[in-house]
Each structure stands twice: as C-alpha cells, then as structure tokens.
PDB file of N, CA and C in Angstrom:
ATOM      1  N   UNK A   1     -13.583  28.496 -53.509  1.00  0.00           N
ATOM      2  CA  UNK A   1     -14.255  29.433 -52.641  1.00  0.00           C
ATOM      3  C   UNK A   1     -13.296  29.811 -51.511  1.00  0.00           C
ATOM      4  N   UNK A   2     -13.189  30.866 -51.121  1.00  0.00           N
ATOM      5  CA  UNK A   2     -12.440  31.636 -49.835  1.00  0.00           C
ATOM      6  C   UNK A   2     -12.902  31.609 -48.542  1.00  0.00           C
ATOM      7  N   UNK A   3     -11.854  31.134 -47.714  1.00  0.00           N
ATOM      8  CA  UNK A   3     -12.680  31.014 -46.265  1.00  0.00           C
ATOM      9  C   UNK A   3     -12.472  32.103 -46.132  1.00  0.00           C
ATOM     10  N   UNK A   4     -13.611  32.815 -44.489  1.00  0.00           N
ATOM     11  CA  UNK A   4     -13.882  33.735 -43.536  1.00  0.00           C
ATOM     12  C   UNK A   4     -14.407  33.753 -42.500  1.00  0.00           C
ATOM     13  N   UNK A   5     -13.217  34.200 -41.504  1.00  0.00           N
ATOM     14  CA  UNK A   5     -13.659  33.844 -40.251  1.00  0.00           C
ATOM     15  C   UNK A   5     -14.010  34.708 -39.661  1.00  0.00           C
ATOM     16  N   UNK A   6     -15.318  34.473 -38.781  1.00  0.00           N
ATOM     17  CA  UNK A   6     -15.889  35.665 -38.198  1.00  0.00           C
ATOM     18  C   UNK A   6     -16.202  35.321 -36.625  1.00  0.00           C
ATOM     19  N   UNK A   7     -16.239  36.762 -36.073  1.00  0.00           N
ATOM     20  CA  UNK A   7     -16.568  36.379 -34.261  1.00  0.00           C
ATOM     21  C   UNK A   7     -17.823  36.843 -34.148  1.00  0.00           C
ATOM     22  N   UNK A   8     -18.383  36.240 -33.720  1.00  0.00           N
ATOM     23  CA  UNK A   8     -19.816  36.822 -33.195  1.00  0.00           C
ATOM     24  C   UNK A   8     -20.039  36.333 -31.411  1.00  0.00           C
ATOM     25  N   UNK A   9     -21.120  36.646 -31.370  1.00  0.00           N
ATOM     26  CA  UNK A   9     -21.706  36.856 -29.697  1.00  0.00           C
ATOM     27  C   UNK A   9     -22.281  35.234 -30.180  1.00  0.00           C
ATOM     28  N   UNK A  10     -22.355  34.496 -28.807  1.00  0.00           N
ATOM     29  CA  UNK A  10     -22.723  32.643 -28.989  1.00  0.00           C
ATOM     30  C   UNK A  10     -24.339  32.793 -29.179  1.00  0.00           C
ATOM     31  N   UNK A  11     -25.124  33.658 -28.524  1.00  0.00           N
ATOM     32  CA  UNK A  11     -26.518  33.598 -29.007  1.00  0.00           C
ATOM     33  C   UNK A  11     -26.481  34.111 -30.279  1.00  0.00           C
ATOM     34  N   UNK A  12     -25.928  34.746 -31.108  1.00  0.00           N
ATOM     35  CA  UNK A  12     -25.961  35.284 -32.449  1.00  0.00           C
ATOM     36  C   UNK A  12     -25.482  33.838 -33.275  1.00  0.00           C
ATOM     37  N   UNK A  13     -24.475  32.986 -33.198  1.00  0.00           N
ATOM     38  CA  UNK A  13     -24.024  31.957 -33.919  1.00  0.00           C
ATOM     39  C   UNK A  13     -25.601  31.128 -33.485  1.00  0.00           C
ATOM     40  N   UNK A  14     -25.947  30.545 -32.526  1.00  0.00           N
ATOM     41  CA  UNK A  14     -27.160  29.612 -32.196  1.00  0.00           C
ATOM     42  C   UNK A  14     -28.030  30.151 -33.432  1.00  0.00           C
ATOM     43  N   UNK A  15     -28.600  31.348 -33.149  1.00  0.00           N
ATOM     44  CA  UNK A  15     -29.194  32.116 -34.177  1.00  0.00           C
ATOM     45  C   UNK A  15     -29.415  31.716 -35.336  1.00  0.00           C
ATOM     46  N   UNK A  16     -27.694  31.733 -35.737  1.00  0.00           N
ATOM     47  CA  UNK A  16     -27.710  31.729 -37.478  1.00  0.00           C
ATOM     48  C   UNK A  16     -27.850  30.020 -37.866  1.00  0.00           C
ATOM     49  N   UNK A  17     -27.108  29.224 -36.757  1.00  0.00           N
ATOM     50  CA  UNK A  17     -27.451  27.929 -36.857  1.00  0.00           C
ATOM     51  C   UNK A  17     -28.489  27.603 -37.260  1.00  0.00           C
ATOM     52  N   UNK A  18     -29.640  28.061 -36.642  1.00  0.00           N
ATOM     53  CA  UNK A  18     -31.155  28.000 -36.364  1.00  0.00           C
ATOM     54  C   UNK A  18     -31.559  28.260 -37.324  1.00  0.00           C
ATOM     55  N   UNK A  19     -31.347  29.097 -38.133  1.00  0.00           N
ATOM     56  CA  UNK A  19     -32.036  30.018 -39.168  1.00  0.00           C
ATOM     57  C   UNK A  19     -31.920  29.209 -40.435  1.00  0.00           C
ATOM     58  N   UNK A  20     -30.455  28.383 -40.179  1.00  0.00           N
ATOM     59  CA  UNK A  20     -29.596  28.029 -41.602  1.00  0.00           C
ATOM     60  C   UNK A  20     -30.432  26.679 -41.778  1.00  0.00           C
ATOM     61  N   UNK A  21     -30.946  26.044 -40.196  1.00  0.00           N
ATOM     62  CA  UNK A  21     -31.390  24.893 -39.830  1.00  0.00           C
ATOM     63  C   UNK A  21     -32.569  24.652 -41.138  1.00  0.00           C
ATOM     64  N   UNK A  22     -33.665  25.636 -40.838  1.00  0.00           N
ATOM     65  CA  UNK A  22     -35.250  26.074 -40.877  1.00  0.00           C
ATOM     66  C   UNK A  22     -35.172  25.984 -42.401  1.00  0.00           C
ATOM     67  N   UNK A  23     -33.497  26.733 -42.619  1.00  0.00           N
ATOM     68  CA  UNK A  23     -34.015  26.882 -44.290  1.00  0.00           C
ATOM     69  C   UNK A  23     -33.362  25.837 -45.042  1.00  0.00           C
ATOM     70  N   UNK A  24     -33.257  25.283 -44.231  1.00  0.00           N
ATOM     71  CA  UNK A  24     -32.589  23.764 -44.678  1.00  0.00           C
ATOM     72  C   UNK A  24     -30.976  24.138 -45.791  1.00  0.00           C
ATOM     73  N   UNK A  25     -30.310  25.107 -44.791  1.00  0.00           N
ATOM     74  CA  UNK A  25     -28.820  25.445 -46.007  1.00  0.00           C
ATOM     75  C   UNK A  25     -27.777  25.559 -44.600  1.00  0.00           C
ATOM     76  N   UNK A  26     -26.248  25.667 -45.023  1.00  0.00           N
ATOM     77  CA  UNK A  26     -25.901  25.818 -44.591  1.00  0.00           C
ATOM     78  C   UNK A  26     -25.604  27.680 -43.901  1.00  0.00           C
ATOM     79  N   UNK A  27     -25.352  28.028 -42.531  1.00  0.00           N
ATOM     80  CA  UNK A  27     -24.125  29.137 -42.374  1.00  0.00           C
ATOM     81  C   UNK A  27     -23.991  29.962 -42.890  1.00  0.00           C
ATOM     82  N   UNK A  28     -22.944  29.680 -44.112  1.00  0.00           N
ATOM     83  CA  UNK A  28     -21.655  29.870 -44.547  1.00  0.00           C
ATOM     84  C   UNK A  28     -22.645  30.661 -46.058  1.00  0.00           C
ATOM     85  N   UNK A  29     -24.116  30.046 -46.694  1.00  0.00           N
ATOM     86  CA  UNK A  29     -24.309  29.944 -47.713  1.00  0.00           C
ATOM     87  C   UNK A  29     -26.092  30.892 -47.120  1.00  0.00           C
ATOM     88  N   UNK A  30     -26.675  30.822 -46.269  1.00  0.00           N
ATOM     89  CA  UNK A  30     -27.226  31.698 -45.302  1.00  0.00           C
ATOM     90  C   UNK A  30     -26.233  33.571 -45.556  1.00  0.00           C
ATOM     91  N   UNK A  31     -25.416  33.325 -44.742  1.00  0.00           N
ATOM     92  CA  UNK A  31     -24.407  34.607 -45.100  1.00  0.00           C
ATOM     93  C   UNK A  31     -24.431  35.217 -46.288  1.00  0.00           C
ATOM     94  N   UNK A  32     -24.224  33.651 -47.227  1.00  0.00           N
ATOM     95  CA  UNK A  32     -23.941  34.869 -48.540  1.00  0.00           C
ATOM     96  C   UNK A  32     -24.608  35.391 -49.321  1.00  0.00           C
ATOM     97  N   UNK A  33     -26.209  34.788 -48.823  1.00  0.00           N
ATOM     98  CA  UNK A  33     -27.619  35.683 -49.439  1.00  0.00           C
ATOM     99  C   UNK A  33     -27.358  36.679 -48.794  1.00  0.00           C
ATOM    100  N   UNK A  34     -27.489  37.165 -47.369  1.00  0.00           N
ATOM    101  CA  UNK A  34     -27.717  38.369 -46.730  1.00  0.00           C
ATOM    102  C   UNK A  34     -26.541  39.369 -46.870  1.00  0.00           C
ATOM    103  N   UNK A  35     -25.783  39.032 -47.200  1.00  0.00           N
ATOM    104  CA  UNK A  35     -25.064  39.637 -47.972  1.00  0.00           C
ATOM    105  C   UNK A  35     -24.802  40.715 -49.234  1.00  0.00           C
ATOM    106  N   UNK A  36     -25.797  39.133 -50.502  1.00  0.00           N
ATOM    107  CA  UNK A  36     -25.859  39.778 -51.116  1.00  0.00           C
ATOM    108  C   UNK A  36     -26.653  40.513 -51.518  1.00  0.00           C
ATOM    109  N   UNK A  37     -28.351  40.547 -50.828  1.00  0.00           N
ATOM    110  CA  UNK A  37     -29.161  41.223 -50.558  1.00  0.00           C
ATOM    111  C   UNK A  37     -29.134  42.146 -50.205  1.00  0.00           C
ATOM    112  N   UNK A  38     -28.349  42.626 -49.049  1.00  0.00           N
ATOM    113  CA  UNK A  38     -27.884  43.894 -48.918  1.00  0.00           C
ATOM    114  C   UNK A  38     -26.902  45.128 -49.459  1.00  0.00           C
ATOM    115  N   UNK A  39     -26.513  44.288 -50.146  1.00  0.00           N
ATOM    116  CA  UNK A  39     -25.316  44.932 -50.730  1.00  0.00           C
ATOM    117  C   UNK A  39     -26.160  45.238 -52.895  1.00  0.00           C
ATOM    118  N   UNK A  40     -27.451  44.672 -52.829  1.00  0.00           N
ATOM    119  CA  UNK A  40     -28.151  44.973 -54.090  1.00  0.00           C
ATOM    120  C   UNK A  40     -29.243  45.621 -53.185  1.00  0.00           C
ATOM    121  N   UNK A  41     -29.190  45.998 -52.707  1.00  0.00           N
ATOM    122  CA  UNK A  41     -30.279  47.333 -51.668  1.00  0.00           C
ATOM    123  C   UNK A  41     -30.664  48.446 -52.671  1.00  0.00           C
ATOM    124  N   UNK A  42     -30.141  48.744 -53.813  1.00  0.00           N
ATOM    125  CA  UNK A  42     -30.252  50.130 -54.927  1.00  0.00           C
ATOM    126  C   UNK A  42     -30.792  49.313 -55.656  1.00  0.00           C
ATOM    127  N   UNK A  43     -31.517  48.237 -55.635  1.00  0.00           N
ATOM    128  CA  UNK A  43     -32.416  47.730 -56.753  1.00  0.00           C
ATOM    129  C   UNK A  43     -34.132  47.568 -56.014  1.00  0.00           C
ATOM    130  N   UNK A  44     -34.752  48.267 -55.679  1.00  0.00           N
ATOM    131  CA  UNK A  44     -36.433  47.922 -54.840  1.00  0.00           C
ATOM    132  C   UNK A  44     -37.367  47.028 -54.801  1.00  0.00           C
ATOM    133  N   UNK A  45     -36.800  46.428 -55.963  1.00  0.00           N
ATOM    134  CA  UNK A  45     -37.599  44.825 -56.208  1.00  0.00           C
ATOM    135  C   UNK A  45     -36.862  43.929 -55.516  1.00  0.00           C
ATOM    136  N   UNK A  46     -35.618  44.016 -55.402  1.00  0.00           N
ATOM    137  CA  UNK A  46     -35.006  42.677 -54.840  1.00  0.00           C
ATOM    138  C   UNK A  46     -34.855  42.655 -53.471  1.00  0.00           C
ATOM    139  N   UNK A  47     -35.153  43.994 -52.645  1.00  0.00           N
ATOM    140  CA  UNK A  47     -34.935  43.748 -51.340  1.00  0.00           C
ATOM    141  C   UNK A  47     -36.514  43.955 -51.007  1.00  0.00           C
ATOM    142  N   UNK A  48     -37.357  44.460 -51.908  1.00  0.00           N
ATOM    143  CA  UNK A  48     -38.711  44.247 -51.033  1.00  0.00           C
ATOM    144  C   UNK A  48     -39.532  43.312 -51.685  1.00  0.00           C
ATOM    145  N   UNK A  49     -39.945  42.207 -50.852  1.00  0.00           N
ATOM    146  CA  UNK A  49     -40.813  41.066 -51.511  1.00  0.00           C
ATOM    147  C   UNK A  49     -42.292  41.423 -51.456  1.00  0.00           C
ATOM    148  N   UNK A  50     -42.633  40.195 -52.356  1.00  0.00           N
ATOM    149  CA  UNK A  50     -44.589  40.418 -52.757  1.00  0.00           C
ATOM    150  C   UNK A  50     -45.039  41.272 -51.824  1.00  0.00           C
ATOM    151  N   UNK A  51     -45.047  40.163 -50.709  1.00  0.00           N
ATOM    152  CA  UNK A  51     -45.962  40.611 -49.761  1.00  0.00           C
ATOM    153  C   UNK A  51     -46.026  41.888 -48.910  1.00  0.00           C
ATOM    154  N   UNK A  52     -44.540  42.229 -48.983  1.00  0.00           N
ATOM    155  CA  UNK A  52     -43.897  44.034 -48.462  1.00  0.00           C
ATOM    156  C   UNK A  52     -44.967  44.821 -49.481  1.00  0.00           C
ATOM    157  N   UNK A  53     -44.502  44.929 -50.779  1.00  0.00           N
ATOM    158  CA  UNK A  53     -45.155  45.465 -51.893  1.00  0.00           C
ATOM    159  C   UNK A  53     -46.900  45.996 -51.439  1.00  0.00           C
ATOM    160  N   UNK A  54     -47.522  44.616 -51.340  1.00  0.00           N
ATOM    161  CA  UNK A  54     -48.817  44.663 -51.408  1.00  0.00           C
ATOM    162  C   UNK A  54     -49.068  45.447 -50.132  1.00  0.00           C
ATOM    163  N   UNK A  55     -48.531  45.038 -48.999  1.00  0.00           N
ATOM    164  CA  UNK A  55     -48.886  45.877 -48.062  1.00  0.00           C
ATOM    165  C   UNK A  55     -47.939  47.212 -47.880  1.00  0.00           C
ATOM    166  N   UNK A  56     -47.471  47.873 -48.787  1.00  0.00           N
ATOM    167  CA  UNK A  56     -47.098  49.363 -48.667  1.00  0.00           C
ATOM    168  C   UNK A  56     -48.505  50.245 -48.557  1.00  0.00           C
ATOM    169  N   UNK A  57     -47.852  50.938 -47.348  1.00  0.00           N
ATOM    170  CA  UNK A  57     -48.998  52.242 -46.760  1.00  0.00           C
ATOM    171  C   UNK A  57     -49.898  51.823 -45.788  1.00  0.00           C
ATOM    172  N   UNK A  58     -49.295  50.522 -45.485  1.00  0.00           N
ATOM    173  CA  UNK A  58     -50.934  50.174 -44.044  1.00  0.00           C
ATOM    174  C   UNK A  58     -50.123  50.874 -43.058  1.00  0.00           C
ATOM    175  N   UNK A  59     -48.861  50.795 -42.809  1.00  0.00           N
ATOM    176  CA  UNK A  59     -48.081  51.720 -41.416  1.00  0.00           C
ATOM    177  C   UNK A  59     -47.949  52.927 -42.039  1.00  0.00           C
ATOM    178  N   UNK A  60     -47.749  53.865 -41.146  1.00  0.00           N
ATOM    179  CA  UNK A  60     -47.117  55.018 -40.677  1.00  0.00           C
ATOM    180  C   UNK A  60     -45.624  55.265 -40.734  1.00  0.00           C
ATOM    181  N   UNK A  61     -44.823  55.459 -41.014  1.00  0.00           N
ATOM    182  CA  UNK A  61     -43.013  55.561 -40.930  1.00  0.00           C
ATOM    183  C   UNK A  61     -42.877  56.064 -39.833  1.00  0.00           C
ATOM    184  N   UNK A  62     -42.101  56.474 -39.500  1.00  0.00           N
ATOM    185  CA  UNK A  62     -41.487  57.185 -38.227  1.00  0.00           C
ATOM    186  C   UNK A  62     -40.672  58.363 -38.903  1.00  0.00           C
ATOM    187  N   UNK A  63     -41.210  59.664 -38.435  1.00  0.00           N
ATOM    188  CA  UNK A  63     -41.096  60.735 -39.258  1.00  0.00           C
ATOM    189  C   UNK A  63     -39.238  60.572 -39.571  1.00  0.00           C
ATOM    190  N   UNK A  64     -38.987  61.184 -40.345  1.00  0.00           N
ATOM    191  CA  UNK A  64     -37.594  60.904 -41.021  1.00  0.00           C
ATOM    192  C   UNK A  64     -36.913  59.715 -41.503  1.00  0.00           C
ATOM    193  N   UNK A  65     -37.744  58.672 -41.150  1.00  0.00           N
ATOM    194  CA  UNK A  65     -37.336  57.815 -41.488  1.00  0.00           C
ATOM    195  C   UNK A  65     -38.084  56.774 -42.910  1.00  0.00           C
ATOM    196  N   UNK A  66     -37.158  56.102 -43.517  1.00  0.00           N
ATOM    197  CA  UNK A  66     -37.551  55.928 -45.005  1.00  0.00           C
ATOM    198  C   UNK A  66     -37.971  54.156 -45.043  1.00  0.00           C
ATOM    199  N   UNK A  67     -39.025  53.425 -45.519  1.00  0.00           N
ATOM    200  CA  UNK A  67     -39.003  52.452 -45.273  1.00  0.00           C
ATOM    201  C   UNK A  67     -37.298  51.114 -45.577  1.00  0.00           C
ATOM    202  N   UNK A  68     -36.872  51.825 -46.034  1.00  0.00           N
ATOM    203  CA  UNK A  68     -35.338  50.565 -46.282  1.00  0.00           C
ATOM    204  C   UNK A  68     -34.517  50.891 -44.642  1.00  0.00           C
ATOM    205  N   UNK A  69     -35.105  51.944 -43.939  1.00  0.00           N
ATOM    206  CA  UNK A  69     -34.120  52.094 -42.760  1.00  0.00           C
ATOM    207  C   UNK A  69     -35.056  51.420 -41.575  1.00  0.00           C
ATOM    208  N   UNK A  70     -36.589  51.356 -41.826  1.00  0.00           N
ATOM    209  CA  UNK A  70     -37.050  50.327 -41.005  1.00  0.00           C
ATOM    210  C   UNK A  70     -36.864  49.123 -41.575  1.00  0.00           C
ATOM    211  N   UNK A  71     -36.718  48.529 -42.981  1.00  0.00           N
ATOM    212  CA  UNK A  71     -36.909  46.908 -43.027  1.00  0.00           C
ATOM    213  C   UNK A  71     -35.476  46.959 -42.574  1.00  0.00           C
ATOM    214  N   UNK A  72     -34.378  47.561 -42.402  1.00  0.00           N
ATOM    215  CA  UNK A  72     -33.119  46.963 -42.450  1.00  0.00           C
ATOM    216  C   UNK A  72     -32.706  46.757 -41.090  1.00  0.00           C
ATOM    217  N   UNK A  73     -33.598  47.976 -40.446  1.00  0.00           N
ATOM    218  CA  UNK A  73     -33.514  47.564 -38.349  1.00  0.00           C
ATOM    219  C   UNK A  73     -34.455  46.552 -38.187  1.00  0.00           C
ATOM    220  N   UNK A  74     -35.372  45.835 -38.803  1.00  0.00           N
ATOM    221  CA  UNK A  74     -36.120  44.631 -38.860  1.00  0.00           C
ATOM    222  C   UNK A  74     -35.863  43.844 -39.252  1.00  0.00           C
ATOM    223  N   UNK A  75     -34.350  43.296 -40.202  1.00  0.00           N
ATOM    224  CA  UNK A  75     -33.564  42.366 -40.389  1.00  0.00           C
ATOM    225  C   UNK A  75     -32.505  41.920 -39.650  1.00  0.00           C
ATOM    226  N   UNK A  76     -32.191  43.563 -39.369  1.00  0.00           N
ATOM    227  CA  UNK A  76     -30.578  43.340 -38.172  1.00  0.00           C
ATOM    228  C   UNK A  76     -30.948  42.383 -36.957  1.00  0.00           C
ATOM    229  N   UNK A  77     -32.366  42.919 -36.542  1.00  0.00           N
ATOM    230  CA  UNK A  77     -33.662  42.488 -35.296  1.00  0.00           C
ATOM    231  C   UNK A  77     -33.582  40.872 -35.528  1.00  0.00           C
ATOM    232  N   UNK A  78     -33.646  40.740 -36.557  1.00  0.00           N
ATOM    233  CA  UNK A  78     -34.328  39.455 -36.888  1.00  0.00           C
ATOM    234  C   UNK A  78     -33.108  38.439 -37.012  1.00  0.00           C
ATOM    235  N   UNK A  79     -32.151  38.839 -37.548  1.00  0.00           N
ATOM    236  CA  UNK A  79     -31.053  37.934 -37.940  1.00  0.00           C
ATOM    237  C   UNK A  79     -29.852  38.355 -37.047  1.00  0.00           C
ATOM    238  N   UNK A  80     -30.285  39.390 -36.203  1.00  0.00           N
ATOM    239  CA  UNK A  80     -28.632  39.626 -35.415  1.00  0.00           C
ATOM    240  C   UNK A  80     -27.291  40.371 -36.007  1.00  0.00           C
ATOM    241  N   UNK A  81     -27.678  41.049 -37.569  1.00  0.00           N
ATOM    242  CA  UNK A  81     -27.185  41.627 -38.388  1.00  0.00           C
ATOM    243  C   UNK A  81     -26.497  43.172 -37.223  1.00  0.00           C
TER     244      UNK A  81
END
C-alpha cells in the first residue's frame, strides 16, 4: 500500500480521528471509503442509502440545485470534506 500525506486544519484531523474512532477503523482506511464513494458518485445506489431512498420528496431542493449537490455539501458539512 502507498503512503499519503496530507495537511489539514487540527479541528478537521480531531474530526476524522473521531469519526474513524465511532466507526471503530482506522484514518487512513475512513479516507479510503470516502473516497471511494465519491469518486463512484455515477452509480445512485451506491451513494444514496435505504433510508435517503425512502425518504426522497419529503424536502424541497433549492431551485437549481440537484439532490447529489445537496448530499455532497452535507458530507463536506459533516466530514470536513
């Protein structure tokens, strides 16, 4: 496997610590889901789960905007992406 080193802001590393903590994985292995989740974004099943699914159409969008450009400012939100 290939290292990569990255800079981030120290509340963004706490963050991912935290996150990696909760899901009981490391960092490094955290990263390389969101990664690759994003980067399989042209497939609609794999970036939107059950529960997205079931609840499509209780919100409103924000005119021009498409739901993958709100879940993806609600991930960046969420993970510091």
């Amino acid at each position: 496997m290939a290292k990569l080193t990255l800079n981030a802001d120290w509340e963004v590393i706490e963050k991912a610590k935290r996150v990696a903590a909760e899901r009981q994985t490391s960092v490094s292995a955290l990263f390389s889901r969101i990664i690759r989740a994003l980067a399989d974004g042209r497939d609609k099943d794999r970036t939107v789960g059950r529960l997205a699914r079931r609840a499509s159409g209780v919100i409103s969008l924000p005119k021009g905007r498409s739901y993958k450009d709100v879940l993806g400012d609600a991930l960046r939100d969420k993970y510091g992406l």
